[in-house]
Structures are given as C-alpha cells and as structure tokens.
PDB file of N, CA and C in Angstrom:
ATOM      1  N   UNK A   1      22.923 -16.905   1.339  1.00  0.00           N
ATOM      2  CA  UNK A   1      21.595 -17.298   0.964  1.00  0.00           C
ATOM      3  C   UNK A   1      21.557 -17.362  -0.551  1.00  0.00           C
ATOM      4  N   UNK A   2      21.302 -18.276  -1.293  1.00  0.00           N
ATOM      5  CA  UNK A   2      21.324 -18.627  -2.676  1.00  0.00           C
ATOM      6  C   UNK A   2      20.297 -18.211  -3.189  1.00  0.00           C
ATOM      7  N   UNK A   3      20.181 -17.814  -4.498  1.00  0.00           N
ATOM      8  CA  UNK A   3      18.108 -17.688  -5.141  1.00  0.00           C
ATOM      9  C   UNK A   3      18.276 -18.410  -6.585  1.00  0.00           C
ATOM     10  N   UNK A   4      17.168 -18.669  -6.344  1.00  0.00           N
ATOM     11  CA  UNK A   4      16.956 -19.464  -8.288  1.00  0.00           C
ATOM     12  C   UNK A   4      16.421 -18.156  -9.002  1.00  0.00           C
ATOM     13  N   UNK A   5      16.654 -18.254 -10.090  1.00  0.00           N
ATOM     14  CA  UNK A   5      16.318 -17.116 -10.958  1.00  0.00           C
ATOM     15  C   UNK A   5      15.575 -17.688 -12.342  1.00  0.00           C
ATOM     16  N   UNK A   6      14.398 -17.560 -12.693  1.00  0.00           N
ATOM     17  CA  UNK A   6      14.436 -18.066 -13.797  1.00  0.00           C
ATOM     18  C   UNK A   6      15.089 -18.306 -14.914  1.00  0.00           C
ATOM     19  N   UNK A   7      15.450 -19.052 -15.790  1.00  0.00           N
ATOM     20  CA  UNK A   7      16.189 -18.561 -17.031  1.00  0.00           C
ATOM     21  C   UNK A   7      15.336 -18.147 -18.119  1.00  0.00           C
ATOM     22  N   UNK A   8      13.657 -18.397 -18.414  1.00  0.00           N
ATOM     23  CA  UNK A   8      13.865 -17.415 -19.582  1.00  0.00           C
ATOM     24  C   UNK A   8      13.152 -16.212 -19.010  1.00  0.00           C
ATOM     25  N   UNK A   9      13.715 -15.144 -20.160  1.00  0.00           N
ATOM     26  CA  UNK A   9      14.153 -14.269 -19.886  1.00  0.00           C
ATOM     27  C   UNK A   9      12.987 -13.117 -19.558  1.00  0.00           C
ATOM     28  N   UNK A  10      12.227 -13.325 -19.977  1.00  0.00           N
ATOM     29  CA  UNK A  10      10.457 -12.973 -19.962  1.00  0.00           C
ATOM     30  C   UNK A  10       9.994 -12.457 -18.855  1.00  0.00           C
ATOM     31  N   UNK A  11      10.603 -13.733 -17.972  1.00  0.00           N
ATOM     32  CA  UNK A  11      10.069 -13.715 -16.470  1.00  0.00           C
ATOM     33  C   UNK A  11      11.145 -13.687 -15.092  1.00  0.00           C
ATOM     34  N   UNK A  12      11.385 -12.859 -14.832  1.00  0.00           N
ATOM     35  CA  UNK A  12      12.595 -13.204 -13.704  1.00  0.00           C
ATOM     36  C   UNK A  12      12.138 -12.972 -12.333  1.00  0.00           C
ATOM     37  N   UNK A  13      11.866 -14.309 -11.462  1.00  0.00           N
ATOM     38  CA  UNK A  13      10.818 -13.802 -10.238  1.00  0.00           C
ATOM     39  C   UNK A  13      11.854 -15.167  -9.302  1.00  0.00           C
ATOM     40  N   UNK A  14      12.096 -14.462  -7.974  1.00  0.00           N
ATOM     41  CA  UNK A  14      13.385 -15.283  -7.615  1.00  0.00           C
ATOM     42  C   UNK A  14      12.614 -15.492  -6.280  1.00  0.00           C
ATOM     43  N   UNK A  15      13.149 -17.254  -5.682  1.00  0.00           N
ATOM     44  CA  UNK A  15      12.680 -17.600  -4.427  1.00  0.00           C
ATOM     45  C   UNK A  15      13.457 -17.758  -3.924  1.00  0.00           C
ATOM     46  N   UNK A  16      13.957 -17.510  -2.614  1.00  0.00           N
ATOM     47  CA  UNK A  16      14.814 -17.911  -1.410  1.00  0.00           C
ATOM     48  C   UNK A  16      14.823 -19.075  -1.397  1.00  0.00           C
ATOM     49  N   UNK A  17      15.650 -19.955  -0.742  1.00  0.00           N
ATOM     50  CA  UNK A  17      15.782 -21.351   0.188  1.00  0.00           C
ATOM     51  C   UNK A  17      14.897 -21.126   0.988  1.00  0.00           C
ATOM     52  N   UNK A  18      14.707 -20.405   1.951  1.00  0.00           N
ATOM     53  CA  UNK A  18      13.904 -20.235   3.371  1.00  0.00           C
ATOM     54  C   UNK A  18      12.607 -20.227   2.591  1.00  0.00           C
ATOM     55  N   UNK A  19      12.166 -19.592   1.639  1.00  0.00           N
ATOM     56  CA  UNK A  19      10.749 -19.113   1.109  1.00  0.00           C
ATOM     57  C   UNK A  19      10.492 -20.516   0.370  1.00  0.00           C
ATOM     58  N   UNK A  20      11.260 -21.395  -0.241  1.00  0.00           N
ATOM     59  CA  UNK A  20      11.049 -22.954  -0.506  1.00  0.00           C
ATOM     60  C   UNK A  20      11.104 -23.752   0.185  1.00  0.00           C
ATOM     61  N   UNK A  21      11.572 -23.788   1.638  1.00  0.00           N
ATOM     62  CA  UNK A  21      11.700 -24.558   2.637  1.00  0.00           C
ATOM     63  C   UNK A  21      10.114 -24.143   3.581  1.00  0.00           C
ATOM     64  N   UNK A  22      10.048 -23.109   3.239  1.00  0.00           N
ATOM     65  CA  UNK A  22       8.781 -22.960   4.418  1.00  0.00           C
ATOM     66  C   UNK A  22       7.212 -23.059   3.379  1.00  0.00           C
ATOM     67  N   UNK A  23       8.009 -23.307   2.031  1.00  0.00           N
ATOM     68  CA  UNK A  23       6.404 -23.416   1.540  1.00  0.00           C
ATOM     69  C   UNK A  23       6.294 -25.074   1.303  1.00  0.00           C
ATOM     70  N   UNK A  24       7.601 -25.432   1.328  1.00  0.00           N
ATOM     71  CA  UNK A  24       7.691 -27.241   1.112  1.00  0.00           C
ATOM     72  C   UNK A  24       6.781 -27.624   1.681  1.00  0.00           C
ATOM     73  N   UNK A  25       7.479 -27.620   3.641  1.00  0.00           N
ATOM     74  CA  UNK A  25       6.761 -27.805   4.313  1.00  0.00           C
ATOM     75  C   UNK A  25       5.258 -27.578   4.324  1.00  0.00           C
ATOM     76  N   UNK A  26       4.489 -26.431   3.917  1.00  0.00           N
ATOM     77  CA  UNK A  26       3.191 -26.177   3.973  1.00  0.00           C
ATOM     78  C   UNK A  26       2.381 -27.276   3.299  1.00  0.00           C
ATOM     79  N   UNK A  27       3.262 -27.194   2.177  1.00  0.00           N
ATOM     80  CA  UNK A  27       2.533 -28.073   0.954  1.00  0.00           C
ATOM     81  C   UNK A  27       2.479 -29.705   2.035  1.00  0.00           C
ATOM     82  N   UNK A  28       3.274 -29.950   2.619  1.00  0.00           N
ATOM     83  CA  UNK A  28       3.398 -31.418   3.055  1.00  0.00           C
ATOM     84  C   UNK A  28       2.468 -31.263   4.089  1.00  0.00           C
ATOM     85  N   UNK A  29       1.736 -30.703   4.662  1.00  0.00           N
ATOM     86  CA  UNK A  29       1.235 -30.194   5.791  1.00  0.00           C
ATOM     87  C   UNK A  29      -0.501 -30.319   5.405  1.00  0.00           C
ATOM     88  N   UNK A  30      -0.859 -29.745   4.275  1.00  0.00           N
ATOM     89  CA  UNK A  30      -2.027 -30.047   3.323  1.00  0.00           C
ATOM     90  C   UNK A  30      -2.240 -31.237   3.005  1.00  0.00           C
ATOM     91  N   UNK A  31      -3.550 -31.770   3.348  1.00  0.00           N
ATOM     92  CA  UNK A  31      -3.994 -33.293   2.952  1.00  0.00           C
ATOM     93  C   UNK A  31      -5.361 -33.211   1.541  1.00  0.00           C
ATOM     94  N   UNK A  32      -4.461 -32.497   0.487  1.00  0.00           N
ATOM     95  CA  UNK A  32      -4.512 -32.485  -0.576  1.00  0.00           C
ATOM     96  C   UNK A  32      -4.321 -33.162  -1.366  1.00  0.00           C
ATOM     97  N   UNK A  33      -5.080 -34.336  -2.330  1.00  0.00           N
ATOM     98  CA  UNK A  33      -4.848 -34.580  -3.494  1.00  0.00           C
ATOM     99  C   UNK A  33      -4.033 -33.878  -4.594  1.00  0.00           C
ATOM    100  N   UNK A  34      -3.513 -34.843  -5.718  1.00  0.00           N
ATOM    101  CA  UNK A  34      -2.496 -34.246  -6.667  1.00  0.00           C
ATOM    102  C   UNK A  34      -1.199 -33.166  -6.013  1.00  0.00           C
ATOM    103  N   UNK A  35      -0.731 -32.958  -7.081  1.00  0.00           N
ATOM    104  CA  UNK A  35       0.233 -31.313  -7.065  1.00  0.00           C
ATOM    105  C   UNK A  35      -0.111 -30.426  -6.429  1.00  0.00           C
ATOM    106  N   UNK A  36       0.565 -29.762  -5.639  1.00  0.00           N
ATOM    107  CA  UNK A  36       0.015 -27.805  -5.122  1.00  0.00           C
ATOM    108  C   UNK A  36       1.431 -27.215  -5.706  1.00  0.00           C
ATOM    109  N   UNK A  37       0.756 -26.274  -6.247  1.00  0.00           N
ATOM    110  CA  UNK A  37       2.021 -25.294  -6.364  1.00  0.00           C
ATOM    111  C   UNK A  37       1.375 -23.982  -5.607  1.00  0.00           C
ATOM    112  N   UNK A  38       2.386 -23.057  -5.135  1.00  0.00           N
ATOM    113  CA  UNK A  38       2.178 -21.965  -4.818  1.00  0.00           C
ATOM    114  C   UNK A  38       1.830 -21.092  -6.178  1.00  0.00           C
ATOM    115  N   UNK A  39       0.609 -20.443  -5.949  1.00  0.00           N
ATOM    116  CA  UNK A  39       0.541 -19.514  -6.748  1.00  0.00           C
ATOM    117  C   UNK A  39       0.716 -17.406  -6.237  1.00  0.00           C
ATOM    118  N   UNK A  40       1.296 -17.348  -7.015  1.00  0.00           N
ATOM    119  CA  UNK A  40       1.564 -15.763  -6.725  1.00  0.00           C
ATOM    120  C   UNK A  40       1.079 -14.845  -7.571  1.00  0.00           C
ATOM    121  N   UNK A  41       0.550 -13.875  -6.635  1.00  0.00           N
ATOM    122  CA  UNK A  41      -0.438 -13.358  -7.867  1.00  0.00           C
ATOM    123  C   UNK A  41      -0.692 -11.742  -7.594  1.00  0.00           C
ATOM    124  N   UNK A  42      -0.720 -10.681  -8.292  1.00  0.00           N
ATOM    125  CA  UNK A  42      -1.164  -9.390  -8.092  1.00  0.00           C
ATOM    126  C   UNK A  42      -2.925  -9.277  -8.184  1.00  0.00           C
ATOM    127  N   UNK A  43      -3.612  -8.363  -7.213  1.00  0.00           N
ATOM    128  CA  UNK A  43      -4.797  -8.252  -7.097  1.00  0.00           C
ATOM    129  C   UNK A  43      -4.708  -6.789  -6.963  1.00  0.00           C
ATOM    130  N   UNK A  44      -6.061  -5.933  -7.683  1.00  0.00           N
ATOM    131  CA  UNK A  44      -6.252  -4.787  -7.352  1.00  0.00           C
ATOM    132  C   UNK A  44      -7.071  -5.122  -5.684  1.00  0.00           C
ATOM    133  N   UNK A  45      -6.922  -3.755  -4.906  1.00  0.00           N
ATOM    134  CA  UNK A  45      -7.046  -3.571  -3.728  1.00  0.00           C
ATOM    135  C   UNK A  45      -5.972  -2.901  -3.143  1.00  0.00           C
ATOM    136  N   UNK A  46      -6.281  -2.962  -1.516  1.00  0.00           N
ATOM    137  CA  UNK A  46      -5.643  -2.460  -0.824  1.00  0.00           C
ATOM    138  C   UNK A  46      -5.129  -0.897  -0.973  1.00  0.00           C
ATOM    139  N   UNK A  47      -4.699  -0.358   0.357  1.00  0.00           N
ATOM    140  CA  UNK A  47      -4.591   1.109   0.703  1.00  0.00           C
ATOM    141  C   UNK A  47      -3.793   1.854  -0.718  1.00  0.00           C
ATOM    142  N   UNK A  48      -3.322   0.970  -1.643  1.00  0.00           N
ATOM    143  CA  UNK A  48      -1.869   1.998  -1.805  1.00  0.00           C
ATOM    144  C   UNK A  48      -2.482   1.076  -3.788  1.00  0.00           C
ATOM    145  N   UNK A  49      -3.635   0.416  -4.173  1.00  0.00           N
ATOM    146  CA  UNK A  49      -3.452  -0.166  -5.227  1.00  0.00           C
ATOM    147  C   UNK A  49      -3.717  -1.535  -5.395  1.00  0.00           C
ATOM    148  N   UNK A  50      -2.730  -2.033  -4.815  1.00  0.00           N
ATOM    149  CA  UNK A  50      -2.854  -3.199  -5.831  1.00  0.00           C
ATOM    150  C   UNK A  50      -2.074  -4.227  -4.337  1.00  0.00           C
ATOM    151  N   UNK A  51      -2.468  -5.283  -4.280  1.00  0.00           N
ATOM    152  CA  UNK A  51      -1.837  -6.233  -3.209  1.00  0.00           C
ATOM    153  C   UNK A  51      -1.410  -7.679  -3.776  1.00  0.00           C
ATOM    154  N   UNK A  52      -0.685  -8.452  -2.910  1.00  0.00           N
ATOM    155  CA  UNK A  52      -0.126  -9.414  -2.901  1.00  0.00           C
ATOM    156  C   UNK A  52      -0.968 -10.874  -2.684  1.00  0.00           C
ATOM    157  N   UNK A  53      -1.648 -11.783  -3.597  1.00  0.00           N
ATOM    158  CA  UNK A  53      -2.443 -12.879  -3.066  1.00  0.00           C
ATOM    159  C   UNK A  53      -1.481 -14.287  -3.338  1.00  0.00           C
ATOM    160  N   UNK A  54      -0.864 -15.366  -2.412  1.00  0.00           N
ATOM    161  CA  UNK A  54      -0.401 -16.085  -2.172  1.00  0.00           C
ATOM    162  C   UNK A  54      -1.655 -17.361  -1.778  1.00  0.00           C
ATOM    163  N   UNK A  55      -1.723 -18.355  -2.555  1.00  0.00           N
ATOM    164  CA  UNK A  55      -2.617 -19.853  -2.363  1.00  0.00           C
ATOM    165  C   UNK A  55      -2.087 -21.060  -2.844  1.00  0.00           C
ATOM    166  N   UNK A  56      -1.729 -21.951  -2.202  1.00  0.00           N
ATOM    167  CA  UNK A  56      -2.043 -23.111  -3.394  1.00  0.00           C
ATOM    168  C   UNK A  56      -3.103 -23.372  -4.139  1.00  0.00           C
ATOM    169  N   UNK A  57      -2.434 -23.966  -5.388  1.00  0.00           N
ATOM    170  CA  UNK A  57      -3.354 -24.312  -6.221  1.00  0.00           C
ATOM    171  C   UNK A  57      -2.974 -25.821  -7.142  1.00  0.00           C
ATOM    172  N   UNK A  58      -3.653 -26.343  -7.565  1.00  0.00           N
ATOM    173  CA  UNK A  58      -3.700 -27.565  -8.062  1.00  0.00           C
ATOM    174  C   UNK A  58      -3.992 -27.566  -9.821  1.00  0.00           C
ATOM    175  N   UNK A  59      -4.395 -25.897 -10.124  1.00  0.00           N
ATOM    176  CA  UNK A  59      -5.276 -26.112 -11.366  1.00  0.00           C
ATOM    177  C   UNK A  59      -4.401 -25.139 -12.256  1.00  0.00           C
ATOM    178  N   UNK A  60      -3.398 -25.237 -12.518  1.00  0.00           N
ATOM    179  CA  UNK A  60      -2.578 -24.422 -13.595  1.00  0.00           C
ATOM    180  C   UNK A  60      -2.562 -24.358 -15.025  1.00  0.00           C
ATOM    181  N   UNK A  61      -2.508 -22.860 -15.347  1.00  0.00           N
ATOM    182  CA  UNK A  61      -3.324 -22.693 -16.755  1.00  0.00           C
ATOM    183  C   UNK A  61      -2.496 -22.674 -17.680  1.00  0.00           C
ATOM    184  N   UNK A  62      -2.575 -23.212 -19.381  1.00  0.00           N
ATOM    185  CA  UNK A  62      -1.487 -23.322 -20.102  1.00  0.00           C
ATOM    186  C   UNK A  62      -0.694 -21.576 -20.157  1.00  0.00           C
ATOM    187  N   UNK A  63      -1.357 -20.529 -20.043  1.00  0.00           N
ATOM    188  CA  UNK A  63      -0.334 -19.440 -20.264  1.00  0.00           C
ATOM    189  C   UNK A  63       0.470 -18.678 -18.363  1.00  0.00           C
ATOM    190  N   UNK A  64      -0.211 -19.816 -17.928  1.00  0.00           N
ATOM    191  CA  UNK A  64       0.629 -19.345 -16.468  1.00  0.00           C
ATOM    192  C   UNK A  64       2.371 -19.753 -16.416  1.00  0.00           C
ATOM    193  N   UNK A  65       2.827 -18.767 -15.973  1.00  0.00           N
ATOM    194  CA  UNK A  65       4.629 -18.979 -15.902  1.00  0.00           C
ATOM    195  C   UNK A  65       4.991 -19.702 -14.487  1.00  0.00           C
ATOM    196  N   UNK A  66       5.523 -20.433 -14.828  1.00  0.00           N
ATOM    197  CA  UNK A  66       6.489 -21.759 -13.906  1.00  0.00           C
ATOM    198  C   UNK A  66       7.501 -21.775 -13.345  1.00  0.00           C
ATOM    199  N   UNK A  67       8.064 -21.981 -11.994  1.00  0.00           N
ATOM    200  CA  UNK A  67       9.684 -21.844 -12.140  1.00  0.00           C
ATOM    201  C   UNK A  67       9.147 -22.940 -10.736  1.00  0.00           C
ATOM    202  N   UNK A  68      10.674 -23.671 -10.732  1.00  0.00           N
ATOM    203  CA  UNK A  68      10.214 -24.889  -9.766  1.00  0.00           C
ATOM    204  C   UNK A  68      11.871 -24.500  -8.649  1.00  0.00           C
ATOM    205  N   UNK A  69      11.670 -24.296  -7.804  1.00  0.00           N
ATOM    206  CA  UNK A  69      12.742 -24.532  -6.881  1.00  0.00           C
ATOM    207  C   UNK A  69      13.010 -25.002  -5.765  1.00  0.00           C
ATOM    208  N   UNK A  70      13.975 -26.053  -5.588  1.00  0.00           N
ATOM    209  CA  UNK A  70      13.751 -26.653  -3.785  1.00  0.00           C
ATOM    210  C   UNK A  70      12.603 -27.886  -4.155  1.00  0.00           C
ATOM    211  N   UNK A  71      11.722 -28.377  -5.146  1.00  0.00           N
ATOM    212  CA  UNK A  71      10.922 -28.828  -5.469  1.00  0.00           C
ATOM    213  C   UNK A  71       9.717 -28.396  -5.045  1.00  0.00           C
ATOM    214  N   UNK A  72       9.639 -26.932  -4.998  1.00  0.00           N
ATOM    215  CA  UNK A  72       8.386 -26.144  -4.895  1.00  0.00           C
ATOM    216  C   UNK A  72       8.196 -25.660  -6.450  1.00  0.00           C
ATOM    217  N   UNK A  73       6.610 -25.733  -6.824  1.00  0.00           N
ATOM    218  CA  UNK A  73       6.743 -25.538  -7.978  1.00  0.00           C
ATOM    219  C   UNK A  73       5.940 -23.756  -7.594  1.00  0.00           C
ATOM    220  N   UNK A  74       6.144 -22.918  -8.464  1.00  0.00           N
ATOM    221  CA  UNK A  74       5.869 -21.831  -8.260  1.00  0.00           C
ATOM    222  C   UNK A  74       4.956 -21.050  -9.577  1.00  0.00           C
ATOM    223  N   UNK A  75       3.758 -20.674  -9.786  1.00  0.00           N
ATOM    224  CA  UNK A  75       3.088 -20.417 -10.759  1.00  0.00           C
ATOM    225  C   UNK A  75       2.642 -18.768 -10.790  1.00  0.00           C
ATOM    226  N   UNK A  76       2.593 -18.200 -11.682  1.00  0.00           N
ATOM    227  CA  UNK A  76       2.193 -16.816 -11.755  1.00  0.00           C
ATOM    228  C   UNK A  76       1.261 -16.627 -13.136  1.00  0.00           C
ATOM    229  N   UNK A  77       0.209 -15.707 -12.898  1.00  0.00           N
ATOM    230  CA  UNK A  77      -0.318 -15.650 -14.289  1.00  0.00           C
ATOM    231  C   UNK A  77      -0.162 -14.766 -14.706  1.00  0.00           C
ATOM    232  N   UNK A  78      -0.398 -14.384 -16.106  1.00  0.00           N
ATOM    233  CA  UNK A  78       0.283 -13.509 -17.165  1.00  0.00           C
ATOM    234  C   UNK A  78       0.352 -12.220 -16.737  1.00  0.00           C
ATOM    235  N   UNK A  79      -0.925 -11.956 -16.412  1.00  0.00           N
ATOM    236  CA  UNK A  79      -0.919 -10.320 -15.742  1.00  0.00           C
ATOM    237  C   UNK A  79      -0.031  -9.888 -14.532  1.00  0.00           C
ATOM    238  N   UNK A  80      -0.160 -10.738 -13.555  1.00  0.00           N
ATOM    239  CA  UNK A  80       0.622 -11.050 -12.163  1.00  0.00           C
ATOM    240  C   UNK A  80       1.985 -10.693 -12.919  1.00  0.00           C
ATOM    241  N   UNK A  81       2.315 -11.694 -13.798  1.00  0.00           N
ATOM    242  CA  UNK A  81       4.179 -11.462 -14.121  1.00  0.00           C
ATOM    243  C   UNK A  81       4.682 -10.417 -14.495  1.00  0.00           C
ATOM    244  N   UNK A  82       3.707  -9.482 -15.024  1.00  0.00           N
ATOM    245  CA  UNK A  82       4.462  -8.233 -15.654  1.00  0.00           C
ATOM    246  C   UNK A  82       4.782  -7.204 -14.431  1.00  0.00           C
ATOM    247  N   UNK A  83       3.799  -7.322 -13.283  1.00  0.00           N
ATOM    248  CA  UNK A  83       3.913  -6.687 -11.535  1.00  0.00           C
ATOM    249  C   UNK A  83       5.044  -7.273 -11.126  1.00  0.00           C
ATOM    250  N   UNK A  84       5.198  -8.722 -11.088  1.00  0.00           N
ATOM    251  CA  UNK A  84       6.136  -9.419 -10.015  1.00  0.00           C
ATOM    252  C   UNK A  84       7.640  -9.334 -10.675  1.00  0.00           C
ATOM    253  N   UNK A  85       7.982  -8.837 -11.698  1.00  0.00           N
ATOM    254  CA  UNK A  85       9.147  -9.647 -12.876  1.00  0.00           C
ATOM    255  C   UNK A  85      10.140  -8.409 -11.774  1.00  0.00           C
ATOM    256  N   UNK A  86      11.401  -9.734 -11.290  1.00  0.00           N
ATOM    257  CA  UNK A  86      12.442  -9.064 -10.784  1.00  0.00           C
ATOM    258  C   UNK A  86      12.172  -8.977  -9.372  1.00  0.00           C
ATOM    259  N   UNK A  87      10.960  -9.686  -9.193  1.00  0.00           N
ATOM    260  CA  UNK A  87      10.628  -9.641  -7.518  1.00  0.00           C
ATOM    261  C   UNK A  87      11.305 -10.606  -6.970  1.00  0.00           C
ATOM    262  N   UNK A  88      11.259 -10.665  -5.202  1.00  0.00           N
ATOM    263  CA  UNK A  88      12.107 -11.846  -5.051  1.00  0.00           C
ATOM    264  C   UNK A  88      10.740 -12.363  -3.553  1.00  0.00           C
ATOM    265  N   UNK A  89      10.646 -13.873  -3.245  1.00  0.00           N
ATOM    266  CA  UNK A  89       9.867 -13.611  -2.258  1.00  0.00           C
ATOM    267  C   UNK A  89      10.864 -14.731  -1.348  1.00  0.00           C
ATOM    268  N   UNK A  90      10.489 -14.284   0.178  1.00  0.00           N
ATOM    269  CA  UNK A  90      11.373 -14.369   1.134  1.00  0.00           C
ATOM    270  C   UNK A  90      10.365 -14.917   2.235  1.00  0.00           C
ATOM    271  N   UNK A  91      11.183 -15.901   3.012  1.00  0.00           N
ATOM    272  CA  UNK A  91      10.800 -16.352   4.044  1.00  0.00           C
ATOM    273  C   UNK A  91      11.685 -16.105   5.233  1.00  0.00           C
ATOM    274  N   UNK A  92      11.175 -14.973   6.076  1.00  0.00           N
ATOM    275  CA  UNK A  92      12.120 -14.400   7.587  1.00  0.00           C
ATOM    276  C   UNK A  92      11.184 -15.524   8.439  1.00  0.00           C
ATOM    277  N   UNK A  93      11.956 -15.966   9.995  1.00  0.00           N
ATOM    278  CA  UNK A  93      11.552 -16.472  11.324  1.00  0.00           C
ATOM    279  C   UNK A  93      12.584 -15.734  12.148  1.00  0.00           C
ATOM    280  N   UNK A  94      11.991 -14.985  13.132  1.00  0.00           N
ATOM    281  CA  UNK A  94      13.060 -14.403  14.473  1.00  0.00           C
ATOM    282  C   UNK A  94      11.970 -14.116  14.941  1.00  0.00           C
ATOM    283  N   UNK A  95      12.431 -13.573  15.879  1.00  0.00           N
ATOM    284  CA  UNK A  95      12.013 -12.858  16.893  1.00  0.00           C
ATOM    285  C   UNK A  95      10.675 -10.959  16.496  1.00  0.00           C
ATOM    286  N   UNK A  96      11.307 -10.994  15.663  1.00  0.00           N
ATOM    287  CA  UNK A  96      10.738  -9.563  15.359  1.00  0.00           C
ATOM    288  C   UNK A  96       9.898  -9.898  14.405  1.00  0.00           C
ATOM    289  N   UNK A  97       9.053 -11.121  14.583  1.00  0.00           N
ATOM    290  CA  UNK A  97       8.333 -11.657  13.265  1.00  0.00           C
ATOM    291  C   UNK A  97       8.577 -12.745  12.360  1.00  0.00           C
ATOM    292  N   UNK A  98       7.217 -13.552  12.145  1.00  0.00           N
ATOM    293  CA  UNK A  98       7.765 -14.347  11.170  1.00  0.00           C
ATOM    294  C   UNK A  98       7.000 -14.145   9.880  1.00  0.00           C
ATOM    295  N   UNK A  99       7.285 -14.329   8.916  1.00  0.00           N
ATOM    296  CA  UNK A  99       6.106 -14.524   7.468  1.00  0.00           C
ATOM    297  C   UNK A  99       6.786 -14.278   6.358  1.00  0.00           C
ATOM    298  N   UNK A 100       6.430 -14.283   5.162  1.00  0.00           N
ATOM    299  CA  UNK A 100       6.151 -14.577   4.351  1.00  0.00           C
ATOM    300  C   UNK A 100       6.955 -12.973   3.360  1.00  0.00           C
ATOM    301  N   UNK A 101       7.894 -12.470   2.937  1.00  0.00           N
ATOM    302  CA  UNK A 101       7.590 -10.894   1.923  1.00  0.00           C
ATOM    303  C   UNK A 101       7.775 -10.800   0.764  1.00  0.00           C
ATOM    304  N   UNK A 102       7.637 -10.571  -0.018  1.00  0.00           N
ATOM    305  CA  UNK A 102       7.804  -9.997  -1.345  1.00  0.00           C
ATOM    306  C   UNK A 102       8.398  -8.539  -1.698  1.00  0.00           C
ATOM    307  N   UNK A 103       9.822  -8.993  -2.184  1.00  0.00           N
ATOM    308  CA  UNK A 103      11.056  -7.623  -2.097  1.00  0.00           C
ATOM    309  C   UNK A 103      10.347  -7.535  -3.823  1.00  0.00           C
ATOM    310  N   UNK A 104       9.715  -6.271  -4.385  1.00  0.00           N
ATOM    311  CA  UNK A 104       9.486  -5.772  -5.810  1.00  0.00           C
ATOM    312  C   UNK A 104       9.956  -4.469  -6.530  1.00  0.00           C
ATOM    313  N   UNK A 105      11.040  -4.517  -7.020  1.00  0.00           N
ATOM    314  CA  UNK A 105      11.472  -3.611  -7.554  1.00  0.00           C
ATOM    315  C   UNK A 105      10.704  -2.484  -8.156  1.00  0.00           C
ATOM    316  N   UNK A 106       9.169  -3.452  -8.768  1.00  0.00           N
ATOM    317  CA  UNK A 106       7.988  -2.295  -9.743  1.00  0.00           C
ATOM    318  C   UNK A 106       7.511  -1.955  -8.533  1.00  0.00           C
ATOM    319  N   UNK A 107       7.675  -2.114  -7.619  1.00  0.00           N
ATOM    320  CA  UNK A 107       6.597  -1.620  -6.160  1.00  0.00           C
ATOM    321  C   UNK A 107       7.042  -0.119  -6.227  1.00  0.00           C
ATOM    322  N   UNK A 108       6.688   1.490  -6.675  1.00  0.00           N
ATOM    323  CA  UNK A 108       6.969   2.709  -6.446  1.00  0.00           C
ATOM    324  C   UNK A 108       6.753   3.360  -4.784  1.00  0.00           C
ATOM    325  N   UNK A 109       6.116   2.661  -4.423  1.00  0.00           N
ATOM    326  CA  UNK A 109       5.086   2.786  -3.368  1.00  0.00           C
ATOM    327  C   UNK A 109       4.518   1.987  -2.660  1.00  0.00           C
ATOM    328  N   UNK A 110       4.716   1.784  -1.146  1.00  0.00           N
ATOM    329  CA  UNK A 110       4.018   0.742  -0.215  1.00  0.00           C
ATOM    330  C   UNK A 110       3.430   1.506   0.870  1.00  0.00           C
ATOM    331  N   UNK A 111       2.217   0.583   1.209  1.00  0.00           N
ATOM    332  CA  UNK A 111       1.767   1.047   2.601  1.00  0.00           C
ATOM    333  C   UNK A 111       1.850   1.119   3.311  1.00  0.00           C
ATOM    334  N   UNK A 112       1.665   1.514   4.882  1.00  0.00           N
ATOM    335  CA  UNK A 112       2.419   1.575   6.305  1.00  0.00           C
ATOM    336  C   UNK A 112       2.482  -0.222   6.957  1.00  0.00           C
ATOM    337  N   UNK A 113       0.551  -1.013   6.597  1.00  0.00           N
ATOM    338  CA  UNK A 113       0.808  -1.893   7.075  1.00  0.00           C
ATOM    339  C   UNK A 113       1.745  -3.130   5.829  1.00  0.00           C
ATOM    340  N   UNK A 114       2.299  -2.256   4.829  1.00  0.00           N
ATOM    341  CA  UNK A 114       3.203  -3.460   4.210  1.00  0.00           C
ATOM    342  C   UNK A 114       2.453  -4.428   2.955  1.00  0.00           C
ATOM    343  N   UNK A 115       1.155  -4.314   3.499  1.00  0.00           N
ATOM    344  CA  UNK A 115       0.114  -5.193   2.126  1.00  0.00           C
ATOM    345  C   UNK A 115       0.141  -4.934   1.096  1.00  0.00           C
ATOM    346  N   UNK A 116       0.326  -3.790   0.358  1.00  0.00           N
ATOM    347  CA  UNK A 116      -0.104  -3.186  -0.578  1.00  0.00           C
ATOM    348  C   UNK A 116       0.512  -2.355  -1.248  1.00  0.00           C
ATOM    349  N   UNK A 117       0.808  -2.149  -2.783  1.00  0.00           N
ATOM    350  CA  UNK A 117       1.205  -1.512  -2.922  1.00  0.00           C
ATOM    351  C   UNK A 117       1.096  -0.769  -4.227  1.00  0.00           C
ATOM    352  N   UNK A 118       1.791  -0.166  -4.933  1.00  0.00           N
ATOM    353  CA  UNK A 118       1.149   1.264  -6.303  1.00  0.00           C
ATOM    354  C   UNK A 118       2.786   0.943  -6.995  1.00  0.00           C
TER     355      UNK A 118
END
C-alpha cells in the first residue's frame, strides 16, 4: 500500500490509495458544481476532547494547507494541521466494517466508540 506524504515540511498528513480511491469516487458521486476537495479538520467535542470532521468543500482559504493525491485534492486549516501533522487517513472495506480512519500519532488518547480523541 503506497502513501503520499507531503513535501513541505510544515505539514506531513498522508493519504492511502484506498482513502483516495474511495473519496474520488464520492466526489464523482456529488452533483456539485466547481472543485470539492475533502476537507479535514479537528473540532472540539466529543467524549475524550476533540473529534474528527470530514466534508467537502468548494471554498478554500488562502492559509489552508493542500496536498493533492490520486487527484483528490485534500485541504486542512491552520489549526486542524498542527492536530493532524503525521496523521495518516485510511480507507478499510471487509467484512468487519467499512469507513473511513484517521491513524494520529498526537492522538494521546481515544475513546471506546473511536470518534474522539485528547
């Protein structure tokens, strides 16, 4: 399984093939005008802190960070990057589940149902 890694150095937030293949598709799936990029983003909430918010979006801000892979373009904003830097996000399908995770090294702490984390 291969990952893109950003190159500069600021920001290092890595996507799977599977996690660009299954958001391709989404994006093609949306009867959306313009660009979507996935945006990834840290939110306070949840059991344990702080959680994970995943949307497209169309409206990207000049200090939001970029990394394009698989021709998914992928956006994070400033605050989000300093949570996510070194994260990797992953797309599983089997049997024991399918969706969407986010492997985060700054994560100290997660919750039982997995959302959230400190």
């Amino acid at each position: 399984m291969s990952m893109f890694t950003v190159t500069d150095a600021s920001q290092v937030f890595q996507l799977t093939d599977a996690a660009a293949e299954k958001v391709q598709s989404l994006i093609e799936a949306e009867d959306a005008p313009g660009e979507l990029a996935l945006r990834v983003a840290v939110r306070p909430g949840g059991c344990s802190g702080f959680s994970y918010e995943m949307f497209f979006d169309a409206d990207i801000a000049e200090d939001d960070h970029q990394i394009e892979h698989g021709g998914v373009k992928v956006i994070i904003d400033p605050a989000s990057q300093q949570m996510l830097k070194g994260a990797t996000l992953d797309f599983k399908d089997g049997l024991q589940g399918a969706g969407f995770s986010i492997n985060n090294p700054n994560a100290q702490r997660s919750c039982g149902c997995g959302q959230s984390f400190s």
